[in-house]
Protein backbone atom coordinates (compact mmCIF):
# COMPACT_ATOMS: atom_id res chain seq x y z
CA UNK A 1 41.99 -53.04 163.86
CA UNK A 2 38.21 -53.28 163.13
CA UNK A 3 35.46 -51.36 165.70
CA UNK A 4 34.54 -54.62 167.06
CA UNK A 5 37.94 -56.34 167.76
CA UNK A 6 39.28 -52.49 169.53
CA UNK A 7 36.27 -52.40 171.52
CA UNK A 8 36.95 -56.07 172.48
CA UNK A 9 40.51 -55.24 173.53
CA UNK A 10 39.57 -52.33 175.32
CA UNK A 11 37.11 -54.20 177.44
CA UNK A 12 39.57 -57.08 177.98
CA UNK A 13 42.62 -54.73 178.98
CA UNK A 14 40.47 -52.56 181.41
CA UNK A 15 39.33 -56.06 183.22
CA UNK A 16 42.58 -57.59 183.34
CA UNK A 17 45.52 -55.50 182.78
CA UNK A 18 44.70 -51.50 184.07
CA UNK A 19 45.98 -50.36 187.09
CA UNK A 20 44.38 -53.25 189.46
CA UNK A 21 46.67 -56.04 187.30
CA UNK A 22 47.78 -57.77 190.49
CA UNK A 23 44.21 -57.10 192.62
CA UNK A 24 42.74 -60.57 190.73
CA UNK A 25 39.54 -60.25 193.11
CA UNK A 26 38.95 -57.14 191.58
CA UNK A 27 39.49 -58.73 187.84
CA UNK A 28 37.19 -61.19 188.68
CA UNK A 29 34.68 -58.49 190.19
CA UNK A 30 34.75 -56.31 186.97
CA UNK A 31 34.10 -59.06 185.12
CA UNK A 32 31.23 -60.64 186.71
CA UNK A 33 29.21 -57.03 186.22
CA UNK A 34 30.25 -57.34 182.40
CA UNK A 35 29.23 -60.69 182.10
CA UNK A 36 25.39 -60.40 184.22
CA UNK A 37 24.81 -56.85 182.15
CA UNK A 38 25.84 -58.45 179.06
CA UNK A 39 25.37 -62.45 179.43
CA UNK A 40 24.24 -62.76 175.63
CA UNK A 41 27.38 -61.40 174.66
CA UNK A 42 29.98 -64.04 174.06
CA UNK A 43 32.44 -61.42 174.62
CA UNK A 44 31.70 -61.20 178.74
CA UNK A 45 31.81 -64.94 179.06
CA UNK A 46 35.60 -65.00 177.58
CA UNK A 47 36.56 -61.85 179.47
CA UNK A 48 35.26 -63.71 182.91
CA UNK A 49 36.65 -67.06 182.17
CA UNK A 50 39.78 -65.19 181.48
CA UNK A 51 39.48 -63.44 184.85
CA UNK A 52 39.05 -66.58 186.82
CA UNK A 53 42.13 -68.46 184.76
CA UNK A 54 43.95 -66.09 185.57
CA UNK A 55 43.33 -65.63 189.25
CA UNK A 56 43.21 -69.74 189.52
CA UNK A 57 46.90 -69.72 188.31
CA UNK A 58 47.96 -67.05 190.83
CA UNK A 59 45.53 -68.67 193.91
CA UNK A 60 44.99 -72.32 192.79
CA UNK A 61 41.15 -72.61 193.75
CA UNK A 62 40.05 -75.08 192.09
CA UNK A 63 36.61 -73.49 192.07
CA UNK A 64 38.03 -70.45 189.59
CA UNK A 65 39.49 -73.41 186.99
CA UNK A 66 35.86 -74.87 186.94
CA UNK A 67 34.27 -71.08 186.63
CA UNK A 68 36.58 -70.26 183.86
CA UNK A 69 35.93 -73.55 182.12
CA UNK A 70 32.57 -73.32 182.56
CA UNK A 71 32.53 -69.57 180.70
CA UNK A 72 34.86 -70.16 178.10
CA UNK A 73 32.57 -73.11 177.13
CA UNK A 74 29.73 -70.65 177.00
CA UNK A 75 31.48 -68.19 174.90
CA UNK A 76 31.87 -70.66 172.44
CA UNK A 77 28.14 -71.81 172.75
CA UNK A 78 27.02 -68.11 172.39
CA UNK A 79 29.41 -67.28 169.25
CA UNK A 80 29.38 -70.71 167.27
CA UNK A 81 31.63 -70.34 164.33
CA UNK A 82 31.05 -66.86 162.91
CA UNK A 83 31.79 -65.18 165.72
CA UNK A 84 35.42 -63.07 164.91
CA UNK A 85 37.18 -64.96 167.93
CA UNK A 86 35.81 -68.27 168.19
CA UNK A 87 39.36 -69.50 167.15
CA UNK A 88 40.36 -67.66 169.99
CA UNK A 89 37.63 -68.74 172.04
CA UNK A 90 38.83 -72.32 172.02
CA UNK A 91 42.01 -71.49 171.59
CA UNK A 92 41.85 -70.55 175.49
CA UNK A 93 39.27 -73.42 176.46
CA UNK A 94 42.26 -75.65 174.99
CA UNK A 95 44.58 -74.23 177.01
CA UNK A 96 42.69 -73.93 180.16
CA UNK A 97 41.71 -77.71 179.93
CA UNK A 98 45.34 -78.37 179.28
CA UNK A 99 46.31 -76.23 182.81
CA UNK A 100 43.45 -79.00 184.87
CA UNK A 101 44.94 -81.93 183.06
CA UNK A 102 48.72 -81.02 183.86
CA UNK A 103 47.84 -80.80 187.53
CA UNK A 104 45.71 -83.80 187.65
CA UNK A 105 49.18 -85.00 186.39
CA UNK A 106 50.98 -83.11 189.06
CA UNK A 107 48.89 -84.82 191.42
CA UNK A 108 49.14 -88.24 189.83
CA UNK A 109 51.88 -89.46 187.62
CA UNK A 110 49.58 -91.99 185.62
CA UNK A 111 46.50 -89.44 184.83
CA UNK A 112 45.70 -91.11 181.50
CA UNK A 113 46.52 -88.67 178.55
CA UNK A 114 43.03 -89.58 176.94
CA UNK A 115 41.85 -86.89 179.56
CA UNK A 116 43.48 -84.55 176.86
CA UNK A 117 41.11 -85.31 174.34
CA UNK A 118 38.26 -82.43 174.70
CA UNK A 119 41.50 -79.99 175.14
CA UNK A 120 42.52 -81.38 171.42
CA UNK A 121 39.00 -81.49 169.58
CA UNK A 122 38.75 -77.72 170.41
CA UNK A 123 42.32 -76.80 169.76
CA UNK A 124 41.50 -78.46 166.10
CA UNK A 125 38.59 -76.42 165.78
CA UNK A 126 40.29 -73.35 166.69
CA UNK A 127 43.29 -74.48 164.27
CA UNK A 128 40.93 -74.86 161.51
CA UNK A 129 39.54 -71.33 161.83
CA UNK A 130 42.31 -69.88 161.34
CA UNK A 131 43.95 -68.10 158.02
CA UNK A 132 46.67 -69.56 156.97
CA UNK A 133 48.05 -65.75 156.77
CA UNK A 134 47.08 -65.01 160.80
CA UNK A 135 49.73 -63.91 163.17
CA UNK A 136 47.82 -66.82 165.52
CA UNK A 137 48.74 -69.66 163.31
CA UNK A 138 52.00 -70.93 164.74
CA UNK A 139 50.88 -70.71 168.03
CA UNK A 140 47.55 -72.92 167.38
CA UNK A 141 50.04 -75.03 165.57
CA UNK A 142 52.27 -75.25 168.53
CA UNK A 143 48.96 -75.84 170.60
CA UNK A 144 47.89 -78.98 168.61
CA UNK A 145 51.00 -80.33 168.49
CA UNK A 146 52.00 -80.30 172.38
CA UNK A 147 48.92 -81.99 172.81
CA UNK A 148 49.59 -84.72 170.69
CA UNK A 149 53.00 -84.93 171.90
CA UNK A 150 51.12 -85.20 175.78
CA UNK A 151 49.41 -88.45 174.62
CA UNK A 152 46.26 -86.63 173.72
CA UNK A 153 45.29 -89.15 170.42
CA UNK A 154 47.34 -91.92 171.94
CA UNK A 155 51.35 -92.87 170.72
CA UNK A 156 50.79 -92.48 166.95
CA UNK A 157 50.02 -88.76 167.08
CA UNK A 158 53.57 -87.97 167.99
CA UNK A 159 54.61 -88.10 163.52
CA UNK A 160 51.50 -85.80 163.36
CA UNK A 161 53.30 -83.36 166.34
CA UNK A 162 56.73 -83.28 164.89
CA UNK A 163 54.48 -82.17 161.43
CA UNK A 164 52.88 -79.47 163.46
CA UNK A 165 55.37 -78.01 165.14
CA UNK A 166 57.68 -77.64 162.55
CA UNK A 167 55.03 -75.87 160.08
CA UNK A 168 54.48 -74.10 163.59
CA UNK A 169 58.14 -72.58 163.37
CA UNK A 170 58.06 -71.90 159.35
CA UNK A 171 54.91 -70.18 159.51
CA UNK A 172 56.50 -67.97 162.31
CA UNK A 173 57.83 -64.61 161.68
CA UNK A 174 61.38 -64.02 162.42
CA UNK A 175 60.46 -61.13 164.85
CA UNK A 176 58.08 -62.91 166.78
CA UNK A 177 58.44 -62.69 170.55
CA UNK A 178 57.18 -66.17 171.24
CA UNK A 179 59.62 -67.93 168.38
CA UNK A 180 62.15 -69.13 171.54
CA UNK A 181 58.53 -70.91 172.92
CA UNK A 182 58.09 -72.73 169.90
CA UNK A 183 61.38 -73.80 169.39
CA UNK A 184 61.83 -75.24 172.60
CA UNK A 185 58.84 -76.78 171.82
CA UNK A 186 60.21 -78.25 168.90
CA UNK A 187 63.05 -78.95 170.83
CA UNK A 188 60.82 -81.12 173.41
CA UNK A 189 58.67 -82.99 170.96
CA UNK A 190 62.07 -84.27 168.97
CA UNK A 191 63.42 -85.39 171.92
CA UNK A 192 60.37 -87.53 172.77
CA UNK A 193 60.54 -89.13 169.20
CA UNK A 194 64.03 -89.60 169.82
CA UNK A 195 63.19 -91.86 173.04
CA UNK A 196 61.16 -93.94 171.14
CA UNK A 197 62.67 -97.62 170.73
CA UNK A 198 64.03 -97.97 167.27
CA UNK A 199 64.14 -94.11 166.57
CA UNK A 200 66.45 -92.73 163.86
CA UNK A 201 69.74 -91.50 165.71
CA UNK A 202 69.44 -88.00 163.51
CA UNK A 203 66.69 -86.86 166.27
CA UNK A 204 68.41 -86.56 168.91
CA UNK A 205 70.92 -84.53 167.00
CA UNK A 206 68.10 -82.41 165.81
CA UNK A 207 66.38 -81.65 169.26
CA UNK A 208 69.39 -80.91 170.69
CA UNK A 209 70.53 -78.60 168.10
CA UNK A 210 66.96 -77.40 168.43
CA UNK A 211 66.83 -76.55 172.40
CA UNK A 212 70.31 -75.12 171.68
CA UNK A 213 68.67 -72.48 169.35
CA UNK A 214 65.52 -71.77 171.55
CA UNK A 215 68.10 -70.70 174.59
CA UNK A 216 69.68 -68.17 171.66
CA UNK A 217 66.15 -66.76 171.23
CA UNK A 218 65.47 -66.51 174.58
CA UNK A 219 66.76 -63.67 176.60
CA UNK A 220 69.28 -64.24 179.00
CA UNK A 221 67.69 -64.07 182.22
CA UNK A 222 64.36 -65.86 180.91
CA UNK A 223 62.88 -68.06 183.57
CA UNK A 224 62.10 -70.09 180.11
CA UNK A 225 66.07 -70.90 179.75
CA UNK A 226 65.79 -73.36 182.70
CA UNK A 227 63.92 -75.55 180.81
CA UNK A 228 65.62 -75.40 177.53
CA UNK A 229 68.44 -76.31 179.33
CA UNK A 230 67.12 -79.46 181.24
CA UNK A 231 65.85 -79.93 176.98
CA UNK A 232 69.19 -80.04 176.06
CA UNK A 233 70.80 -82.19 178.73
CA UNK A 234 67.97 -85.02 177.60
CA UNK A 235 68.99 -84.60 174.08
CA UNK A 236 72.46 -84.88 174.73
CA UNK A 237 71.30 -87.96 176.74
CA UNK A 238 69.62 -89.75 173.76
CA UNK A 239 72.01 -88.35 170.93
CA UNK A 240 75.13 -90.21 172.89
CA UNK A 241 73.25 -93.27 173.56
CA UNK A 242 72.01 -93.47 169.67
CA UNK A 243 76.47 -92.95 169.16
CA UNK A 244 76.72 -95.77 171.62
């Protein structure tokens, strides 16, 4: 690891995960005193939008998601594209944009997916910064792809998901912790091309046979294997009424 990405790390795990890693008011306080005695460094901006996602997942005020938004979207300002981890960068801004969409969703079932769309021009960008050879390419793969599957670029971007994701799961290494994530993902994004009027009967086969392989990933007492089971049950669901 290179002097600026250990220093980075250090910074980020002695913000968010020393021995205050449940105390989020205190995550939040650390990094606002980075971020106002080092606001030109792209760096502090991450670490605090970090901070505030983290503490508007555990909390839910809405206040944090537009703080962390607003930060993340200043990292990026402040490190353009040479920056070492402005893939990562929007990477997160992705995902955090992704988090305020889903509840809008929670909130009301017919939030229109185009809402998606700044969440999916910066998960691109981050995509395209990255080496084909990084460790972070299957999961900004896997990124793109659930996006598209959401609605994000509207119907026809579900062939382009199905693309994604399963480059997303070659380019994995076997070893990789999250490989149950983006199978079930896999698993998910065949079984919404398998709902599709007219859709080849072999889909629903394959997410099924898919969801089935992300619960043998996942460990046994994985709060993830409640949803790869409700992934299989659907898949099951379309594969018999394809037979029928």
């Amino acid at each position: 690891m290179c002097d600026t990405a250990l220093a980075r790390a250090e910074v980020l795990a002695s913000v968010l995960y020393s021995d205050h890693d449940h105390d989020h008011d205190e995550s939040v306080r650390l990094a606002r005193t980075l971020e106002r005695e080092h606001g030109e460094d792209p760096w502090s901006h991450y670490v605090l939008g970090m901070a505030l996602g983290v503490r508007y997942v555990a909390e839910g005020d809405r206040a944090d998601l537009d703080g962390g938004l607003e930060h993340l979207r200043e990292a990026i300002r402040l490190g353009g594209t040479e920056d070492p981890d402005a893939g990562t960068f929007r990477q997160q801004l992705a995902g955090a944009l992704g988090v305020r969409w889903s509840r809008a969703l929670m909130e009301d079932p017919n939030t229109d997916p185009a809402g998606l769309a700044e969440a999916l021009e910066v998960a691109r960008e981050g995509l395209e910064m990255t080496d084909t050879h990084s460790p972070h390419l299957p999961d900004r793969l896997t990124q793109v792809a659930e996006l598209l599957a959401q609605g994000a670029a509207g119907p026809e971007g579900l062939t382009e998901a199905v693309e994604l994701i399963e480059y997303a799961l070659e380019e994995a290494h076997p070893d990789d912790p999250r490989l149950s994530r983006f199978q079930h993902s896999h698993a998910r994004i065949l079984s919404l091309a398998a709902a599709r009027p007219g859709a080849d009967p072999a889909l629903a086969e394959s997410a099924e046979t898919s969801a089935l392989r992300a619960g043998h990933l996942a460990p046994a007492y994985d709060p993830a294997q409640a949803g790869i089971a409700a992934t299989i049950r659907s898949a099951r669901m379309f594969r018999i009424r394809s037979a029928g």
